[in-house]
Protein backbone atom coordinates (compact mmCIF):
# COMPACT_ATOMS: atom_id res chain seq x y z
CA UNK A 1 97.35 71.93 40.93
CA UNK A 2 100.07 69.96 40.91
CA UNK A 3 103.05 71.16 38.23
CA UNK A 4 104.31 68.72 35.73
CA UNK A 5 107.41 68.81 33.20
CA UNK A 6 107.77 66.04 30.74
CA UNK A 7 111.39 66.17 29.15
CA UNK A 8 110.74 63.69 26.87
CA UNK A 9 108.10 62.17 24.63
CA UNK A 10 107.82 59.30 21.93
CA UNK A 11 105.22 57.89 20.48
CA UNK A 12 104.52 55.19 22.43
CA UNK A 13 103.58 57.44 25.54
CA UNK A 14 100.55 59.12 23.08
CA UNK A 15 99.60 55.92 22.08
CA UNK A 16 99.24 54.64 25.50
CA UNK A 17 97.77 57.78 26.28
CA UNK A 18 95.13 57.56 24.01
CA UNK A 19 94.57 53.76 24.52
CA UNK A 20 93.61 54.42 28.39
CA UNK A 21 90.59 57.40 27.10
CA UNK A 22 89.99 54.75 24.80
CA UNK A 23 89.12 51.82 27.61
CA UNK A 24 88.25 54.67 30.31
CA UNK A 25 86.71 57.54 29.31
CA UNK A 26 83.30 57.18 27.56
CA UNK A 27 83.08 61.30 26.79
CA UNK A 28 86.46 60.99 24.76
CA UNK A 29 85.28 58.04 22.51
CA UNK A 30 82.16 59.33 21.70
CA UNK A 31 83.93 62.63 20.84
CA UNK A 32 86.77 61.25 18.91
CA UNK A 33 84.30 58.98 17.03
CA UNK A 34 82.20 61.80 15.97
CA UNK A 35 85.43 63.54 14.89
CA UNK A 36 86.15 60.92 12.21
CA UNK A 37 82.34 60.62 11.39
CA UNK A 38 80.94 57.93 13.68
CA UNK A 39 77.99 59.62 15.30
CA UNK A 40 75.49 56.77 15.29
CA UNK A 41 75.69 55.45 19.43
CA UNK A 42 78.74 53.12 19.77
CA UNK A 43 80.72 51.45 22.30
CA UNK A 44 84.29 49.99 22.05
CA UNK A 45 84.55 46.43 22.43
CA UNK A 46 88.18 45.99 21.42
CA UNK A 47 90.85 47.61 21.66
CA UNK A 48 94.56 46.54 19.76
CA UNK A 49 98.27 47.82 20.46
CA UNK A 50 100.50 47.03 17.52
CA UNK A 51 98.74 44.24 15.71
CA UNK A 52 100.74 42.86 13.42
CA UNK A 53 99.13 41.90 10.05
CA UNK A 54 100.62 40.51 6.41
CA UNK A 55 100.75 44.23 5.44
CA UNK A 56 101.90 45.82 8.31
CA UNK A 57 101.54 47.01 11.40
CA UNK A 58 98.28 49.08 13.12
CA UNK A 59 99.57 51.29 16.23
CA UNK A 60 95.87 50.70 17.68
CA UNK A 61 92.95 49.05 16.07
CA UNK A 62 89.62 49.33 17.63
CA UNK A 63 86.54 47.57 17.51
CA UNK A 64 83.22 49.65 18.04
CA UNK A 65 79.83 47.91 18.39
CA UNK A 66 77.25 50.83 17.16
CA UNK A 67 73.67 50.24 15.93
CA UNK A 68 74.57 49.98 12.09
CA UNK A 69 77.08 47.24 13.21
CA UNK A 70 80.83 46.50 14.05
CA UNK A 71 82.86 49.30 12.61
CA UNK A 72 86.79 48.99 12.63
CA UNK A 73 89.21 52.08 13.17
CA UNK A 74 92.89 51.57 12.30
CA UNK A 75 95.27 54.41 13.98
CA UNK A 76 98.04 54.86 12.97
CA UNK A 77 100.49 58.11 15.60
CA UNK A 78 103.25 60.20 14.31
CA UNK A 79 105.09 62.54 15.96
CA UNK A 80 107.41 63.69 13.64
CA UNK A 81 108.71 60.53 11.83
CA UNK A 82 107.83 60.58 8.11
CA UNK A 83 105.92 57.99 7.15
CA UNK A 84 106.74 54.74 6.04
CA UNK A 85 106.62 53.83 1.55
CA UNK A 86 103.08 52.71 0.90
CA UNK A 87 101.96 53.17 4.44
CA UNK A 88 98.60 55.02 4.14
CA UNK A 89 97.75 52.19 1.29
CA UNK A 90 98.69 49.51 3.26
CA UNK A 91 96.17 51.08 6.03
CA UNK A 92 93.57 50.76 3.22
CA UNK A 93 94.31 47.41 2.42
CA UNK A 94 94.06 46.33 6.11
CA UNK A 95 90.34 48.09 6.02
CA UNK A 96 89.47 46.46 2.85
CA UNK A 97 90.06 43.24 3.76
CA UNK A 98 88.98 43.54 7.09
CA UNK A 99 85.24 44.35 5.59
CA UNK A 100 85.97 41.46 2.80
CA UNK A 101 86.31 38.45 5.50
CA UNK A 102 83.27 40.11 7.21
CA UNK A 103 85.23 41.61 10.58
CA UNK A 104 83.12 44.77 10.64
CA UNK A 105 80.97 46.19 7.81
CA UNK A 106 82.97 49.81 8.18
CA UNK A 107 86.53 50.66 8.64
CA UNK A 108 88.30 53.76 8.86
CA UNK A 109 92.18 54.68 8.43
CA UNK A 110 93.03 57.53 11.15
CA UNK A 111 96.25 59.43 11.27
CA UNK A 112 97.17 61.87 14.35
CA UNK A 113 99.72 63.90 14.32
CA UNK A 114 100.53 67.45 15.55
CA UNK A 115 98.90 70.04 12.91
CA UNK A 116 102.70 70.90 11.67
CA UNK A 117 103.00 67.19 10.12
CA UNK A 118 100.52 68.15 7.24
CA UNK A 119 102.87 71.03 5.74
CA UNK A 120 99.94 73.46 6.03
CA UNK A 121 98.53 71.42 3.43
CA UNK A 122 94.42 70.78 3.31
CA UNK A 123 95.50 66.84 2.86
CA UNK A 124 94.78 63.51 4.86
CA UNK A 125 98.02 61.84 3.28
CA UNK A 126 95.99 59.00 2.39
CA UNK A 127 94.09 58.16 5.34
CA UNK A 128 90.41 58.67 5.59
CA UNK A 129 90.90 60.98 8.98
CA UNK A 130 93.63 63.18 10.18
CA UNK A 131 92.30 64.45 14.09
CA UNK A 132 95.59 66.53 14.95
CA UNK A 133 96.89 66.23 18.12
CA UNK A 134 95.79 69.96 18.88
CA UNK A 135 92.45 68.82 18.58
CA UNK A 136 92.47 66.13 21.09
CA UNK A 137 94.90 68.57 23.50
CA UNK A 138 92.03 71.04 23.25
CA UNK A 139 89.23 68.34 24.20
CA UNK A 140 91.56 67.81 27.62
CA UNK A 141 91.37 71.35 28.30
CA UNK A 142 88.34 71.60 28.39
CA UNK A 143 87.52 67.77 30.28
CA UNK A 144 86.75 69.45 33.66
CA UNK A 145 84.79 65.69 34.45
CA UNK A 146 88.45 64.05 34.51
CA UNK A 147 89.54 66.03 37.50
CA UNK A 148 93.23 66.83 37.99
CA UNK A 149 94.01 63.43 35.89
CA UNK A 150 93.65 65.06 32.74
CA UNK A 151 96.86 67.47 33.47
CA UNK A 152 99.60 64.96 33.00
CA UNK A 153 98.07 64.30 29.62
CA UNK A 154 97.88 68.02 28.78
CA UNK A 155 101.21 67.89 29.60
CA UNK A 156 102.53 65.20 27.02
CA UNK A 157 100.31 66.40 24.83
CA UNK A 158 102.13 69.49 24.75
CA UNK A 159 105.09 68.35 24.45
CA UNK A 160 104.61 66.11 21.87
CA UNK A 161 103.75 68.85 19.73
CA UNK A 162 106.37 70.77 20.67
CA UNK A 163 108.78 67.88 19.45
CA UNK A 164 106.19 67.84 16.45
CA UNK A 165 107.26 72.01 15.71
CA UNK A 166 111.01 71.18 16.59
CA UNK A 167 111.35 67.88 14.70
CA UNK A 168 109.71 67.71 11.52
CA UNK A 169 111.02 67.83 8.49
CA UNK A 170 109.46 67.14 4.84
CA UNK A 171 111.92 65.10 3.27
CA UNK A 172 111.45 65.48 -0.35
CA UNK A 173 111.40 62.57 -2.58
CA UNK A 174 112.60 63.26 -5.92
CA UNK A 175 110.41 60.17 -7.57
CA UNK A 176 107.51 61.92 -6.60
CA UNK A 177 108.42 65.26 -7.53
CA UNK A 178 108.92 64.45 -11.31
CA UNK A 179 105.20 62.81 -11.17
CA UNK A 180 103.82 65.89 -9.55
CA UNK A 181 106.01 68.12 -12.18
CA UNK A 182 104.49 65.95 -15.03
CA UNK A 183 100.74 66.13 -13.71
CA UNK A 184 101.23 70.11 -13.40
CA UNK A 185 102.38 70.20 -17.37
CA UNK A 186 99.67 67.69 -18.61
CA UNK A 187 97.00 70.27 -16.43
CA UNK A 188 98.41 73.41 -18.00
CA UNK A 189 98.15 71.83 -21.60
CA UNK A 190 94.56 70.43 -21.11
CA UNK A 191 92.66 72.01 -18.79
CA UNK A 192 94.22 75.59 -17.44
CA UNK A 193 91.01 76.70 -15.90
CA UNK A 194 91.72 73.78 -12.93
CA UNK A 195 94.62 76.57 -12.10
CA UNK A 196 96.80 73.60 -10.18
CA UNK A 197 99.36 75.31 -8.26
CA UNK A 198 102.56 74.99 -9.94
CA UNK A 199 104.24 72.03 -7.36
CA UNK A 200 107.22 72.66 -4.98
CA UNK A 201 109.18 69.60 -3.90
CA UNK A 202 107.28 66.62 -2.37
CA UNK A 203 107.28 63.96 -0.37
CA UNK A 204 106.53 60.49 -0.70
CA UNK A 205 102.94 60.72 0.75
CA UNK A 206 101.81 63.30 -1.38
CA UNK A 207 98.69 62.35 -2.94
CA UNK A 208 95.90 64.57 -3.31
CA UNK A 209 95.85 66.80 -5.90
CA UNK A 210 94.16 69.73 -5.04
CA UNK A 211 92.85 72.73 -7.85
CA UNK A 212 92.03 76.05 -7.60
CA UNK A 213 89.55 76.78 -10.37
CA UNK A 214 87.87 80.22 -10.18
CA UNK A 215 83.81 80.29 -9.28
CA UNK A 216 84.64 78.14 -6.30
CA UNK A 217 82.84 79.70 -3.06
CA UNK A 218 83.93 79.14 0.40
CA UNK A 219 84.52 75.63 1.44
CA UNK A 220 84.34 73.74 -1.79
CA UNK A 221 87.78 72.47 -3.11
CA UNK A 222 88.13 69.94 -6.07
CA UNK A 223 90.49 67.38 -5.34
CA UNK A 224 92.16 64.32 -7.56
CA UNK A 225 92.65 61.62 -4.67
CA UNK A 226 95.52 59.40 -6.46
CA UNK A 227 95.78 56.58 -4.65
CA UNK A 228 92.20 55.73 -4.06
CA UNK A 229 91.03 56.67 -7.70
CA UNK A 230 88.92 59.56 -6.95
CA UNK A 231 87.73 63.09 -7.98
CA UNK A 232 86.00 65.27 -5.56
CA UNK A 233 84.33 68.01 -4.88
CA UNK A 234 84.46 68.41 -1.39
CA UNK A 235 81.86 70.33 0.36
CA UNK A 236 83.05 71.05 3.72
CA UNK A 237 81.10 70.33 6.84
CA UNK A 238 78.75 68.36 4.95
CA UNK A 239 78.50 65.12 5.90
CA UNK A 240 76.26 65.35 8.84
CA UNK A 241 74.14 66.97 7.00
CA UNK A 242 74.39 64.21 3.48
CA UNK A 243 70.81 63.22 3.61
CA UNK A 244 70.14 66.76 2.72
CA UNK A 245 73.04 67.34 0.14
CA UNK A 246 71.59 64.13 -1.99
CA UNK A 247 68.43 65.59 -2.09
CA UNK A 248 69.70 68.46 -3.84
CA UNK A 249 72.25 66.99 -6.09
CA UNK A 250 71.09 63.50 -6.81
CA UNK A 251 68.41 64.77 -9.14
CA UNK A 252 71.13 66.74 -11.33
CA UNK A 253 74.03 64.07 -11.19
CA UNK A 254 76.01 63.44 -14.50
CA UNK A 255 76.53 59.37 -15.03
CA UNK A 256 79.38 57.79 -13.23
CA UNK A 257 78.72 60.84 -10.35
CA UNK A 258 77.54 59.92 -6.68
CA UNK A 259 77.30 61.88 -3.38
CA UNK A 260 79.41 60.53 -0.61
CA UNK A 261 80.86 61.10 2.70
CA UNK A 262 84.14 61.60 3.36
CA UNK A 263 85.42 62.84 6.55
CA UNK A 264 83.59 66.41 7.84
CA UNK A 265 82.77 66.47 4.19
CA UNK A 266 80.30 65.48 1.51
CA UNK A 267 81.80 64.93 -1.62
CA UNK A 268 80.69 64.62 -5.54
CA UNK A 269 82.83 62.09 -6.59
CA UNK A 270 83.70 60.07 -10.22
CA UNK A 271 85.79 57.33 -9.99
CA UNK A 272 88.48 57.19 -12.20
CA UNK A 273 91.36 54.26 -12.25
CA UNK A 274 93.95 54.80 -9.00
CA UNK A 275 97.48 55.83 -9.70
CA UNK A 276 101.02 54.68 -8.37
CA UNK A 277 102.84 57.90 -8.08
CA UNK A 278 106.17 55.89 -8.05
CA UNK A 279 105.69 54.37 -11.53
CA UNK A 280 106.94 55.55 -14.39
CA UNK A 281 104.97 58.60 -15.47
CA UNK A 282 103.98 57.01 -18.78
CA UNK A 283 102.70 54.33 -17.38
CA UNK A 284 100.70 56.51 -15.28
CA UNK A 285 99.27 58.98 -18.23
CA UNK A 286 96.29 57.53 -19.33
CA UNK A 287 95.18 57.34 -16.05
CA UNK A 288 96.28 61.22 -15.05
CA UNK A 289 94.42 62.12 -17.96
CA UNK A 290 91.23 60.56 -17.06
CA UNK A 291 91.80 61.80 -13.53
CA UNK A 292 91.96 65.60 -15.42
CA UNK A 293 89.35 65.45 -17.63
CA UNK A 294 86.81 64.08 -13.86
CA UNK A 295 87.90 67.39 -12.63
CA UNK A 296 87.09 69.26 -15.74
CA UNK A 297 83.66 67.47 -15.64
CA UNK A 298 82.76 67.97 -12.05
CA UNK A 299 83.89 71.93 -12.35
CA UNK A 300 81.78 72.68 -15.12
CA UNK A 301 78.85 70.29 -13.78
CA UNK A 302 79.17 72.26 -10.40
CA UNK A 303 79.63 75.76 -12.07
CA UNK A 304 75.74 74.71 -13.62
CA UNK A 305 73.82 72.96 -10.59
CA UNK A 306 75.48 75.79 -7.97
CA UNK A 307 76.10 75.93 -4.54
């Protein structure tokens, strides 16, 4: 085996990197397209570097023929840059419209990143998939069919994560902060039994919600998804298994309730009117309050229909 030291990486090389498995490697796809919850068969058909759109730019944007249709995926790589104001939203808008004008009848926002970029934090920063680069390191590990060409990617992969640990930073935004301050207070006055975790500083992309309400076993969490204008109660692992979780729940769902997927997860959700977490918090209230009095709702609905 041949030895191999890479002194420097950037983002570019990983998303190179990942559009050659992409356009070579048939195992990877179907492995990272199960990973964001693709599972029916699929094959790429397109594959985009950097397309440039009225909203912004996609690092790579695939196309995937599968038997349920064209789905899109929109990727967006960080190492250890912050993301950009509005980024994850302009992802979604991307998505939205892309399903609106009839390019694909799915698409999915992806993030990757080394695991340190989330903060520790059980949050997709907006984007419907978060696939850290650890996971895809640990799929080359163990790609014995690639032969010795998987090692130089081991390598960067490595060290990209390395620069990840070295590099990042949160960078707190103090806009933010006084929202997520504000939320806390409104939570502790109306509805203690959520038990939100009093907030430290935050980014700009913080925008899950997440509570902590006792009762809760294992692998549920109750979440207020800001940006998208959702509560859910995530049940972890689910979603390959959905079919099943709707035959339990759909028969004991409250109005306005519905079982999704999202992610690895099935999810109870109520939709409740999206929030800018830059505007002024007033202008925000009604809308926090709604979002509070979902998770209220959903916690005492679960607490009845069980696990």
């Amino acid at each position: 085996m041949v030895g191999i030291a890479v002194s420097g990486v950037v983002e570019r090389d990983i998303d190179f990197l990942l559009v050659e498995e992409f356009a070579a490697s048939r195992q990877f796809v179907e492995w990272f397209l199960q990973r964001i919850g693709i599972v029916e068969q699929s094959e790429v058909v397109a594959i985009a570097h950097s397309a440039t759109t009225a909203t912004g730019e996609t690092d790579i944007e695939l196309t995937i023929s599968t038997t349920r249709g064209i789905v899109m995926v929109l990727l967006e790589n960080k190492i250890d840059a912050n993301l950009q104001p509005r980024q994850a939203e302009r992802y979604r808008e991307r998505a939205v419209r892309y399903v609106k004008e009839g390019q694909c009848s799915r698409c999915a926002t992806v993030l990757v990143a080394p695991q340190v970029y989330f903060a520790g934090e059980p949050q997709t920063l907006g984007f419907d998939h978060v696939p850290p680069y650890e996971d895809i390191l640990d799929w080359f590990d163990h790609a014995e069919e690639l032969g010795e060409r998987r090692q130089p990617k081991i390598a960067l992969l490595r060290r990209a994560i390395d620069r990840g640990s070295a590099g990042w930073k949160l960078v707190p935004d103090e806009t933010v902060t006084e929202f997520w301050r504000r939320y806390w207070e409104l939570t502790r006055a109306l509805a203690p039994e959520l038990r939100m975790p009093r907030p430290e500083v935050k980014p700009a992309n913080s925008t899950f919600v997440y509570f902590r309400p006792g009762g809760l076993p294992r692998g549920v969490t109750l979440v207020h998804k800001l940006t998208y204008g959702y509560v859910d109660l995530q049940l972890a692992g689910k979603a390959a298994t959905i079919d099943d979780v709707k035959a339990k729940y759909d028969p004991l769902l409250q109005p306005g309730m519905s079982v999704e997927a999202a992610s690895k997860s099935a999810v109870i959700r109520l939709t409740v009117p999206p929030i800018d977490i830059r505007a002024p918090f007033l202008d925000s209230e009604g809308a926090v309050r709604e979002g509070i009095w979902a998770a209220k709702l959903i916690n005492v609905w679960f607490q009845r229909a069980g696990p």
